[in-house]
PDB file of N, CA and C in Angstrom:
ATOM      1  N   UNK A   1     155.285  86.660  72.442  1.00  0.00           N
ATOM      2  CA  UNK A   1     154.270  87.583  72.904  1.00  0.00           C
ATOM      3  C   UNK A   1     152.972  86.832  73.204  1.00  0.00           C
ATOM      4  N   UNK A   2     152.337  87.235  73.762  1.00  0.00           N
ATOM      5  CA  UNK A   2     150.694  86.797  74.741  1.00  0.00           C
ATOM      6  C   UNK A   2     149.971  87.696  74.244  1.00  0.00           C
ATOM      7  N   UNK A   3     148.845  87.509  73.199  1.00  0.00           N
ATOM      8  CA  UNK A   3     147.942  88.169  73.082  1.00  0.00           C
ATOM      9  C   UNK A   3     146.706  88.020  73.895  1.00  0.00           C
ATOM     10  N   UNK A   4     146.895  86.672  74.182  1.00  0.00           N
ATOM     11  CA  UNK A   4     144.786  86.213  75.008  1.00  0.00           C
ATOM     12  C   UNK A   4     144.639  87.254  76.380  1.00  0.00           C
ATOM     13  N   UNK A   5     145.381  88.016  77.108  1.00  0.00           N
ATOM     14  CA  UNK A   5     144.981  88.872  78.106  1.00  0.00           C
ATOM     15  C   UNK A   5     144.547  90.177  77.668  1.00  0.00           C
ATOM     16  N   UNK A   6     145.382  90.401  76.524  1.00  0.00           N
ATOM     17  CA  UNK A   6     144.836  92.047  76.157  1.00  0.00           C
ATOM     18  C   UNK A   6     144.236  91.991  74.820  1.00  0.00           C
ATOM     19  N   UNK A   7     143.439  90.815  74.059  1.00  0.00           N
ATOM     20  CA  UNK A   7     142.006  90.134  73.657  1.00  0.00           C
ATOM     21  C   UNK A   7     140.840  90.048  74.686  1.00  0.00           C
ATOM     22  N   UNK A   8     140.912  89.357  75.769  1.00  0.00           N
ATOM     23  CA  UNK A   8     139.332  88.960  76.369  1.00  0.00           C
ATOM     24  C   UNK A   8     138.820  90.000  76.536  1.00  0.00           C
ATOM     25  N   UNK A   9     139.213  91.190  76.959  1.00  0.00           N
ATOM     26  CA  UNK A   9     138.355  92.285  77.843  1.00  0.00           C
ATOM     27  C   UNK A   9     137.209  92.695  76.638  1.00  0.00           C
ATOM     28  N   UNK A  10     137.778  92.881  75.385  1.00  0.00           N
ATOM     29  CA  UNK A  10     137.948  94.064  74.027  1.00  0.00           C
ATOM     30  C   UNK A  10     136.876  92.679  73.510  1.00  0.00           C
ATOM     31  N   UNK A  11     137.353  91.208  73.495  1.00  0.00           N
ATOM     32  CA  UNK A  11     136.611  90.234  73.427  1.00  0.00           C
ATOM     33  C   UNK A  11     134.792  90.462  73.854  1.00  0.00           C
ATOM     34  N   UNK A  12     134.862  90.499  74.992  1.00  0.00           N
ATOM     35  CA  UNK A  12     133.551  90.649  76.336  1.00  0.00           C
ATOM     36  C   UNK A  12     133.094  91.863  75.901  1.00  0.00           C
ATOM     37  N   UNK A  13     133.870  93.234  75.514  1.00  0.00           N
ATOM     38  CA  UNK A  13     133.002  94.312  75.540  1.00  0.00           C
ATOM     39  C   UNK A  13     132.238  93.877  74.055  1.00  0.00           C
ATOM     40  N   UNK A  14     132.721  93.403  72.878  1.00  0.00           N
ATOM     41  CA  UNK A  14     131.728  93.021  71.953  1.00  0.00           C
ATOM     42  C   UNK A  14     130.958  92.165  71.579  1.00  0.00           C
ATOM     43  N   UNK A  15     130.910  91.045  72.557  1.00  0.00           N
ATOM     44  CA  UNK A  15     130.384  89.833  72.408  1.00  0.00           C
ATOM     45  C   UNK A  15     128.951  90.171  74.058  1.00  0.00           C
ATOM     46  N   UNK A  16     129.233  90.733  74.673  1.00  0.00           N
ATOM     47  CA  UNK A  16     127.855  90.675  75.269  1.00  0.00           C
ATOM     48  C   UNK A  16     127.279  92.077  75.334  1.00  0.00           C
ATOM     49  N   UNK A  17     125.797  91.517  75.481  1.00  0.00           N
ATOM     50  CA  UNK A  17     124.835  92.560  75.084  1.00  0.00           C
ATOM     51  C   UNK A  17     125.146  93.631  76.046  1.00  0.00           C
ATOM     52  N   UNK A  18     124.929  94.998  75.779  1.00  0.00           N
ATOM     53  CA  UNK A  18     124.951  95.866  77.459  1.00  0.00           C
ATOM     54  C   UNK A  18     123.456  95.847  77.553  1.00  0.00           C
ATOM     55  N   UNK A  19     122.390  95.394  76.987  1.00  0.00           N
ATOM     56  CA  UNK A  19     120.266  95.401  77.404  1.00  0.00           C
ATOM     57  C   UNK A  19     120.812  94.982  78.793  1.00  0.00           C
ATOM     58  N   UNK A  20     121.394  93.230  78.242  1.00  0.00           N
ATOM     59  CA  UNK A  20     120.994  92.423  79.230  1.00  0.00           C
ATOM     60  C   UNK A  20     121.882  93.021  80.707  1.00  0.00           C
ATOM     61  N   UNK A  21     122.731  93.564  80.475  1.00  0.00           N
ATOM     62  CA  UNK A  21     123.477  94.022  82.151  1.00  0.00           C
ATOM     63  C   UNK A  21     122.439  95.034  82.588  1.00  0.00           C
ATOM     64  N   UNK A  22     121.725  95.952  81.739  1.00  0.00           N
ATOM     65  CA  UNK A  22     120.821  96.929  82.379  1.00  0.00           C
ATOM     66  C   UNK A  22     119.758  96.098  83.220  1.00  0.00           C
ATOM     67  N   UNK A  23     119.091  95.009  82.546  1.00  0.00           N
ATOM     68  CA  UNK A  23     118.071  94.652  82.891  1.00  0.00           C
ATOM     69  C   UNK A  23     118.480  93.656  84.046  1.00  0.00           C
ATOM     70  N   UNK A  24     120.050  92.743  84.371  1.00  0.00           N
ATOM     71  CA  UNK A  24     120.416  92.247  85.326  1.00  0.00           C
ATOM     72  C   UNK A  24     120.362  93.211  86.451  1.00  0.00           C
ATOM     73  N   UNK A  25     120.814  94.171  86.212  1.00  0.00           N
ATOM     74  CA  UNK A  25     120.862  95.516  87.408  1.00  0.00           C
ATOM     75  C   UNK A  25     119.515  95.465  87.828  1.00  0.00           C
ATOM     76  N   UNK A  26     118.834  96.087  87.040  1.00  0.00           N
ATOM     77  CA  UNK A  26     117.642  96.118  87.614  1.00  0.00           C
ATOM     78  C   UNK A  26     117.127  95.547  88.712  1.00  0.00           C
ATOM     79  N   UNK A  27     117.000  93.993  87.981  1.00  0.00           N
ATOM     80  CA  UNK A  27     116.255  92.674  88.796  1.00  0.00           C
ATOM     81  C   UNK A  27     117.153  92.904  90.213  1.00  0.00           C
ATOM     82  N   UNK A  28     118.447  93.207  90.356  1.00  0.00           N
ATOM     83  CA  UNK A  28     119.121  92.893  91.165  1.00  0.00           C
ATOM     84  C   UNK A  28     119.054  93.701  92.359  1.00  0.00           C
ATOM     85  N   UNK A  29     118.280  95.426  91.639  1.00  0.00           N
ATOM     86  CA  UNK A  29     118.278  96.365  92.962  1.00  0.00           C
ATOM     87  C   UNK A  29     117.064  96.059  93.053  1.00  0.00           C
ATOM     88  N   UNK A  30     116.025  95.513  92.435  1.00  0.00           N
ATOM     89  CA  UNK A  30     114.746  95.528  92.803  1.00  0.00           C
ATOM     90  C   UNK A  30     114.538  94.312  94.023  1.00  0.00           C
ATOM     91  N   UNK A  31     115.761  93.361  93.475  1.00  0.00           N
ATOM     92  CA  UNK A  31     115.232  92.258  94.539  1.00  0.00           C
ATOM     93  C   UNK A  31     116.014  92.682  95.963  1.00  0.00           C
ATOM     94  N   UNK A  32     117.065  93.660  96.264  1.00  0.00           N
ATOM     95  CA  UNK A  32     118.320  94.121  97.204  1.00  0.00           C
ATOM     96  C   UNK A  32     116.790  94.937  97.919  1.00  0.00           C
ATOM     97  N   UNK A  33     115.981  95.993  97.467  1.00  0.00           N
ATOM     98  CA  UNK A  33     114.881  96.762  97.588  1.00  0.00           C
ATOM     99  C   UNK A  33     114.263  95.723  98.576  1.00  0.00           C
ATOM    100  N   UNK A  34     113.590  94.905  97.556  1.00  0.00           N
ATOM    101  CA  UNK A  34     112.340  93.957  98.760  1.00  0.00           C
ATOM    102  C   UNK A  34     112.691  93.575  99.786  1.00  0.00           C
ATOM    103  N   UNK A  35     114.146  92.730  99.778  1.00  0.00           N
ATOM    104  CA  UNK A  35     114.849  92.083 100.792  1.00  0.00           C
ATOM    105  C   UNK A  35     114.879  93.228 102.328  1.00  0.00           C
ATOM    106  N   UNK A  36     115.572  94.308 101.477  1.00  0.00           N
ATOM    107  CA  UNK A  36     115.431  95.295 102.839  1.00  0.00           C
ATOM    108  C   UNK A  36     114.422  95.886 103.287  1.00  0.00           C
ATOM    109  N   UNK A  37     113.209  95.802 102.555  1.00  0.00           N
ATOM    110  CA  UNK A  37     111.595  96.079 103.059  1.00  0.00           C
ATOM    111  C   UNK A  37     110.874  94.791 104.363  1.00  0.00           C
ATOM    112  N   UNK A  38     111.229  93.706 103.506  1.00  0.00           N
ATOM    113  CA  UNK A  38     111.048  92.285 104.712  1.00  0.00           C
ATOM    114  C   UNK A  38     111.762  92.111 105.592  1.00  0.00           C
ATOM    115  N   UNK A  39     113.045  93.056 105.899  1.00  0.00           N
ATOM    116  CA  UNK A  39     114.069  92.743 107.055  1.00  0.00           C
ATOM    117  C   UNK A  39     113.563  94.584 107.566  1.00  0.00           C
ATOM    118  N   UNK A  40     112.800  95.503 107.048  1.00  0.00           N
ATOM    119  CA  UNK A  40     112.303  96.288 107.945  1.00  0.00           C
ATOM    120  C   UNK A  40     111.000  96.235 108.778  1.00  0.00           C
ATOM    121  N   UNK A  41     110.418  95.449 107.541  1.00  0.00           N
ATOM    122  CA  UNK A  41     108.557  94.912 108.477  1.00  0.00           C
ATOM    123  C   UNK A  41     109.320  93.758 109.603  1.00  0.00           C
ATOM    124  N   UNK A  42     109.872  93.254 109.186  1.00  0.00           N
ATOM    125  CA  UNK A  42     110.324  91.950 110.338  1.00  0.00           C
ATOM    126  C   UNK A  42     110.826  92.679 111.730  1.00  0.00           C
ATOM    127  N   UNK A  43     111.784  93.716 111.826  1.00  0.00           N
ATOM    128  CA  UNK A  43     112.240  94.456 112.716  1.00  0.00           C
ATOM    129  C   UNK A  43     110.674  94.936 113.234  1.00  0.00           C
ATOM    130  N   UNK A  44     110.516  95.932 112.706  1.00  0.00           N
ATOM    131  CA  UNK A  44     109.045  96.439 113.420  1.00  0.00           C
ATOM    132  C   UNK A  44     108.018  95.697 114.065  1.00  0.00           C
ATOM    133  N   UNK A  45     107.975  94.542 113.523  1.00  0.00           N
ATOM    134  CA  UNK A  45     107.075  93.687 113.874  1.00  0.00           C
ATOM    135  C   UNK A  45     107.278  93.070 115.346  1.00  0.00           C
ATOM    136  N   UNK A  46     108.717  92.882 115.416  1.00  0.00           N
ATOM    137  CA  UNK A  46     109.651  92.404 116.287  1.00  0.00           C
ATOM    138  C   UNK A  46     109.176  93.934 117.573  1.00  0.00           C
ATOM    139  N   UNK A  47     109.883  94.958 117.219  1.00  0.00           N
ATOM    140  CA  UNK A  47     109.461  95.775 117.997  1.00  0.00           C
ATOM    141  C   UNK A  47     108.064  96.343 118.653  1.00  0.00           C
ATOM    142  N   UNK A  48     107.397  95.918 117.888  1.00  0.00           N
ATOM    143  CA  UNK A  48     105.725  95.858 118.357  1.00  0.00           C
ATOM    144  C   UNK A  48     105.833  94.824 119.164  1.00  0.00           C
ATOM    145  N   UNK A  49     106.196  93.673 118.899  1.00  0.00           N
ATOM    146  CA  UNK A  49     106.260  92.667 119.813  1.00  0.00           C
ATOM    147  C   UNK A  49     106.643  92.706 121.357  1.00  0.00           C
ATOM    148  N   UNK A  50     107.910  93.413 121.364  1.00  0.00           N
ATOM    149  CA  UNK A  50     108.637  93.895 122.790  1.00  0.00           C
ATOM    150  C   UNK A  50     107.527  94.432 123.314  1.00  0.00           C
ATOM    151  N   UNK A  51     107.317  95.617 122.541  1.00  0.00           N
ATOM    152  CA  UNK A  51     106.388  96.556 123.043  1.00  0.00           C
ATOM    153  C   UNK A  51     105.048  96.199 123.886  1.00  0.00           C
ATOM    154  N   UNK A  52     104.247  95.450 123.247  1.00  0.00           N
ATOM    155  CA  UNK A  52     103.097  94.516 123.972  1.00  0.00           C
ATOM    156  C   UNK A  52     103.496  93.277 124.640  1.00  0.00           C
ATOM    157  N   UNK A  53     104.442  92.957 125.050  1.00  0.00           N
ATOM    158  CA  UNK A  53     105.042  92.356 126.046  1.00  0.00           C
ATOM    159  C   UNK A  53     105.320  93.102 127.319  1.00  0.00           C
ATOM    160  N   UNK A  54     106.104  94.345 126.788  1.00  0.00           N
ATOM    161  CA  UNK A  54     106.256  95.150 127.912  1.00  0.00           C
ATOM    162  C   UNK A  54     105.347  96.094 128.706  1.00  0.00           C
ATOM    163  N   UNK A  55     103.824  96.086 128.220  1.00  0.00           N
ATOM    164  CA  UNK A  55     103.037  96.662 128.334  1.00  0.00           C
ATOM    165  C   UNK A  55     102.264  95.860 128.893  1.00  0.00           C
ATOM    166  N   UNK A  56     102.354  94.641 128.859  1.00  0.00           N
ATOM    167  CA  UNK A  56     101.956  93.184 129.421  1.00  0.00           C
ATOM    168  C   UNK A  56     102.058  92.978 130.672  1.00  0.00           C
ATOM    169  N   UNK A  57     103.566  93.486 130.745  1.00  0.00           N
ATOM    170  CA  UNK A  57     103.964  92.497 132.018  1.00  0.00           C
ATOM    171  C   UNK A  57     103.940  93.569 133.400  1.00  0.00           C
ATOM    172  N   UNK A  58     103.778  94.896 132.764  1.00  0.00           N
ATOM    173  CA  UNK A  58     102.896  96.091 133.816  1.00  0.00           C
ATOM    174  C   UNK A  58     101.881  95.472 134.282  1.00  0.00           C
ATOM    175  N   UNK A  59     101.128  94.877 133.528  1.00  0.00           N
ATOM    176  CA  UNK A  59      99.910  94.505 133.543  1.00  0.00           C
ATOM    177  C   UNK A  59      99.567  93.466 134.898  1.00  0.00           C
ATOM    178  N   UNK A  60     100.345  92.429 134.879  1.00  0.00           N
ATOM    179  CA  UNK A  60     100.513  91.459 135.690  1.00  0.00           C
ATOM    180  C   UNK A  60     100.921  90.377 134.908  1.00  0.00           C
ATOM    181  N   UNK A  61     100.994  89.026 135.636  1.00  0.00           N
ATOM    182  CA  UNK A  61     101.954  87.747 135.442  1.00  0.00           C
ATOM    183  C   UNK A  61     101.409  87.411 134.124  1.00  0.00           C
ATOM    184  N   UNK A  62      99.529  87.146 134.717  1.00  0.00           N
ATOM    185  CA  UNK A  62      98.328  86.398 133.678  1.00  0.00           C
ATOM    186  C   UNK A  62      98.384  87.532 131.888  1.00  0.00           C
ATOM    187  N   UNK A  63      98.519  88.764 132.338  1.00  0.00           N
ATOM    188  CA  UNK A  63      98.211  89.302 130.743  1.00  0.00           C
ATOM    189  C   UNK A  63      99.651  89.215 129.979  1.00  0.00           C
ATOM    190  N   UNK A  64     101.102  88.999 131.104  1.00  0.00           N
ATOM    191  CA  UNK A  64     101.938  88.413 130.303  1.00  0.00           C
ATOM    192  C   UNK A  64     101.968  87.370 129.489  1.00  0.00           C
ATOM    193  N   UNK A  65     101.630  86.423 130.200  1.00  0.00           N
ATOM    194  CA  UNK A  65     101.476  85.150 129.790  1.00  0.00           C
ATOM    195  C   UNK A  65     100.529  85.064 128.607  1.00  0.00           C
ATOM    196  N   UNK A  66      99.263  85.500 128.352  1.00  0.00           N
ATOM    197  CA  UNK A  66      98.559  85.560 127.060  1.00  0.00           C
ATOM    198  C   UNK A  66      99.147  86.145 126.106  1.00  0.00           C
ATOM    199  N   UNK A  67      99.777  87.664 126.521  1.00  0.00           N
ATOM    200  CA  UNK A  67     100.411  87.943 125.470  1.00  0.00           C
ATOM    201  C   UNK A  67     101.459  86.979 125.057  1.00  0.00           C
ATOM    202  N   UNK A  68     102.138  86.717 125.387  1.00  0.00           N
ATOM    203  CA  UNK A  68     103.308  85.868 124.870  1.00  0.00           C
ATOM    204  C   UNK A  68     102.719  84.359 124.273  1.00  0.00           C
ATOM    205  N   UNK A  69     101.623  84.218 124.562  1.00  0.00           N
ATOM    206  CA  UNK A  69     101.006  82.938 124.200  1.00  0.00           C
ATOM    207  C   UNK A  69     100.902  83.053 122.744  1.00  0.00           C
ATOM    208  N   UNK A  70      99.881  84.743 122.671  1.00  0.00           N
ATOM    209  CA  UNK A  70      99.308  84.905 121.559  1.00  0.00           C
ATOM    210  C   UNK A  70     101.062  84.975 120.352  1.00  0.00           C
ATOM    211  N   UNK A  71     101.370  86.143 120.546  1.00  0.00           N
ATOM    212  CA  UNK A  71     103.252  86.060 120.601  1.00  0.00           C
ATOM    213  C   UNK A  71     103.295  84.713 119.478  1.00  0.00           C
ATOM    214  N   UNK A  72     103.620  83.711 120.298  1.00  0.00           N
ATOM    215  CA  UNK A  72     103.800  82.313 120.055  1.00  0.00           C
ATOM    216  C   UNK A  72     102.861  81.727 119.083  1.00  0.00           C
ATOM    217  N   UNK A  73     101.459  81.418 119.281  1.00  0.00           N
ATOM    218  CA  UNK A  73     100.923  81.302 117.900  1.00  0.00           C
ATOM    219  C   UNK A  73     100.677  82.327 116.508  1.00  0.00           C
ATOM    220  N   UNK A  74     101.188  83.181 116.568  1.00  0.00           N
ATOM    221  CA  UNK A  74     101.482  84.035 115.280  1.00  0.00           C
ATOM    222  C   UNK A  74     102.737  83.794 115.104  1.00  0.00           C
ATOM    223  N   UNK A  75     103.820  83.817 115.759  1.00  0.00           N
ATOM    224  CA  UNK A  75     105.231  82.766 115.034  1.00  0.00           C
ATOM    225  C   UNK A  75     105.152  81.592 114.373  1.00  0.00           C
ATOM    226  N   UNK A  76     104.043  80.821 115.124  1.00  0.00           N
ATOM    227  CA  UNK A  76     103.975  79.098 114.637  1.00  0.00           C
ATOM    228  C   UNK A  76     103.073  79.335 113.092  1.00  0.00           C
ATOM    229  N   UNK A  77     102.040  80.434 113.195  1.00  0.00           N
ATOM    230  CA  UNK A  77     101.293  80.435 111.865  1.00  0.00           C
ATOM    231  C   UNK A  77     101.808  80.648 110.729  1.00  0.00           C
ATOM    232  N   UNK A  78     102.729  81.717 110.922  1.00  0.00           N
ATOM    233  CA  UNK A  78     103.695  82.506 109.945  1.00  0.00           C
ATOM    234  C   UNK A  78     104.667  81.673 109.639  1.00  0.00           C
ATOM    235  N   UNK A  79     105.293  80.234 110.346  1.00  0.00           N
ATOM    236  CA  UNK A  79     106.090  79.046 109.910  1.00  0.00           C
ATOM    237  C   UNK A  79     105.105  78.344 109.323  1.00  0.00           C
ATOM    238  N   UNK A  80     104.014  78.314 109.502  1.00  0.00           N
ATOM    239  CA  UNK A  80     103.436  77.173 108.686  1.00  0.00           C
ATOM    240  C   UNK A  80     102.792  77.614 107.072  1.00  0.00           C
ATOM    241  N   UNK A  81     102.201  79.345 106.987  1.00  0.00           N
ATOM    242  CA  UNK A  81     102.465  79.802 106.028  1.00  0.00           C
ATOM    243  C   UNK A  81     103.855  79.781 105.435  1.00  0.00           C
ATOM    244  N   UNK A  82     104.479  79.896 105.514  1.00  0.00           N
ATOM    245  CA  UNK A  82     106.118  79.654 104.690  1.00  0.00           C
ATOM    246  C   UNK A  82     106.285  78.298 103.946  1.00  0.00           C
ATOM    247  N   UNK A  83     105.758  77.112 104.704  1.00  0.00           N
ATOM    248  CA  UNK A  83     105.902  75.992 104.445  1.00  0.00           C
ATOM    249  C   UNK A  83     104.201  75.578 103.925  1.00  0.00           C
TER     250      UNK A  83
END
């Protein structure tokens, strides 16, 4: 007979804490939370972006071109904040 498979489980349920799985959960939806807050400002941001591009290029060639300039150094700033 094999006891060590129908030991570990019965093992694990008394040997670890259940605090610490509450408080792993936690950390884990809180950080799942932020992640999808910075991948919704990033989208929007993105879409503001189109947006004054496309509102730009009504405009003519020259207010395209600034916009997309400007565009371009707020990408490069926001890489150099990161780093």
């Amino acid at each position: 007979m094999v006891y060590g498979p129908i030991i570990i489980p019965q093992l694990w349920s008394t040997c670890l804490p259940t605090d610490a799985d509450n408080d792993i959960l936690c950390q884990c939806v809180t950080q799942i939370k932020q992640l999808e807050n910075q991948k919704e400002t990033a989208d929007n941001h993105k879409s503001e972006q189109k947006k004054a591009l496309e509102e730009a290029k009504k405009k003519g060639k020259a207010a395209f071109d600034a916009e997309k300039a400007q565009i371009s150094q707020g990408k490069l700033a926001a890489a150099e904040a990161k780093t």
